[in-house]
Structures are given as C-alpha cells and as structure tokens.
Protein backbone atom coordinates (compact mmCIF):
# COMPACT_ATOMS: atom_id res chain seq x y z
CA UNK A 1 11.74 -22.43 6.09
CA UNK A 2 11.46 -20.68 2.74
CA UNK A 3 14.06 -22.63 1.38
CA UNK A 4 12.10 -25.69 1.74
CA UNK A 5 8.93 -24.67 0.47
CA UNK A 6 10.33 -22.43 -2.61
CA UNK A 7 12.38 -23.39 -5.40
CA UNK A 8 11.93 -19.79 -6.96
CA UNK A 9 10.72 -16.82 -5.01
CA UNK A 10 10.84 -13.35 -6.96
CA UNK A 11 8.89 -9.95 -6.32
CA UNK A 12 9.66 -7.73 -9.62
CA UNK A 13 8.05 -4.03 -9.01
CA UNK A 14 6.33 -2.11 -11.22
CA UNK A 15 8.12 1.19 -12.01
CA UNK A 16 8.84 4.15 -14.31
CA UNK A 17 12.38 4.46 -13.16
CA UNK A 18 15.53 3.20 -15.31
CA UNK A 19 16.96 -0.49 -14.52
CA UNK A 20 20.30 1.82 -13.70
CA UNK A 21 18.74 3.40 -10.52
CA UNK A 22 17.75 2.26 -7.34
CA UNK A 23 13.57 1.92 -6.58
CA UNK A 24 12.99 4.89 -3.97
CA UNK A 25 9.56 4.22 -2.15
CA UNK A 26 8.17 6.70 0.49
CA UNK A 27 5.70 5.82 3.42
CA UNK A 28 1.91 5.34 2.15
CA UNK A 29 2.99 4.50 -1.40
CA UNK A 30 0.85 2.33 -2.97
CA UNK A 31 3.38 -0.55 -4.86
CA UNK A 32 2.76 -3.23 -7.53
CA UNK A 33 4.32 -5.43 -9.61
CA UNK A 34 4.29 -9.45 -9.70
CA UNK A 35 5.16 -12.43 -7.66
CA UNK A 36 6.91 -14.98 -9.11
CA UNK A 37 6.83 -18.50 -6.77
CA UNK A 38 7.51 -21.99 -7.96
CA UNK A 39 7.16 -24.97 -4.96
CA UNK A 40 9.40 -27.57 -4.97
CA UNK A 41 6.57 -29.97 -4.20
CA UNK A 42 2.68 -29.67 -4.67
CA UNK A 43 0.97 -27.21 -1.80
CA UNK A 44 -2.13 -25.65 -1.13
CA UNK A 45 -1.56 -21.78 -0.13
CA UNK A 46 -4.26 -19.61 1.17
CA UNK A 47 -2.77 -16.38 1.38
CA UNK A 48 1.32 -15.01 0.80
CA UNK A 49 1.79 -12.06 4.00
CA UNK A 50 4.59 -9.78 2.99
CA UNK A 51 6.35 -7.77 5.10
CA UNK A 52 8.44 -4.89 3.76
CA UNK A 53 11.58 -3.30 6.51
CA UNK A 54 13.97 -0.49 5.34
CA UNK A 55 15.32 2.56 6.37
CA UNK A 56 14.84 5.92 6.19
CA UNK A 57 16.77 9.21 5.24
CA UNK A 58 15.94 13.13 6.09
CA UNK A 59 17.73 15.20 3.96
CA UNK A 60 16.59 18.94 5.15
CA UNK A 61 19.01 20.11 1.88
CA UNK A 62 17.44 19.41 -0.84
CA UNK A 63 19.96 19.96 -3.16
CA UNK A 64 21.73 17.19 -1.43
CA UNK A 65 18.74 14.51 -3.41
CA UNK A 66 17.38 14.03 -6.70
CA UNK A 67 14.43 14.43 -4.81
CA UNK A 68 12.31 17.21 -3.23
CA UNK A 69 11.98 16.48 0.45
CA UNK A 70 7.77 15.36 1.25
C-alpha cells in the first residue's frame, strides 16, 4: 500500500557513529533523526505509526563485541 501513497519514504537516524559502521540500538533507547516522505498525490495525514522489528544477540564474552554486554 506504501507504494501507492509514497513516492519517497526515508528515516535517516541521528548518530555519533561513522557512515562505515552499522547503527547498534539496544532496548529502551531513545532514537531520533528525520523523516523524509514525499506523496505522489495531495493527502491529509494525521499521524505516521512506526513500528521497529529486529533481532537480538547475547554475547556472554565480551571480548567477542566492540561492546560491553548491558
């Protein structure tokens, strides 16, 4: 349905990290950034709901990450 509606539809986060790496979030992490949308016909919108689904990793090693486990 998206592809209807849309012409453009890009979410570009707000981070610290280098373009080289990949954005790490963790559970309860507050995110921002900016939504870019441009219709492909005139359309009154009263709210955008987005819905975020990934995965998650337990490394008990931390050596194994760049990161220290939370």
């Amino acid at each position: 349905m998206s592809d209807a509606v849309f012409s453009r539809f890009e979410i570009d986060f707000d981070s610290s990290k280098s373009a080289n790496s990949p954005l790490v979030f963790h559970g309860g992490e507050l995110l921002t950034g900016n939504l870019r949308i441009q219709l492909k016909h005139p359309l009154t919108i009263h709210a955008i709901k987005l819905q975020f689904k990934g995965r998650a990793c337990w490394l008990s090693d931390a050596s194994k990450s760049g990161e220290w486990p939370i």
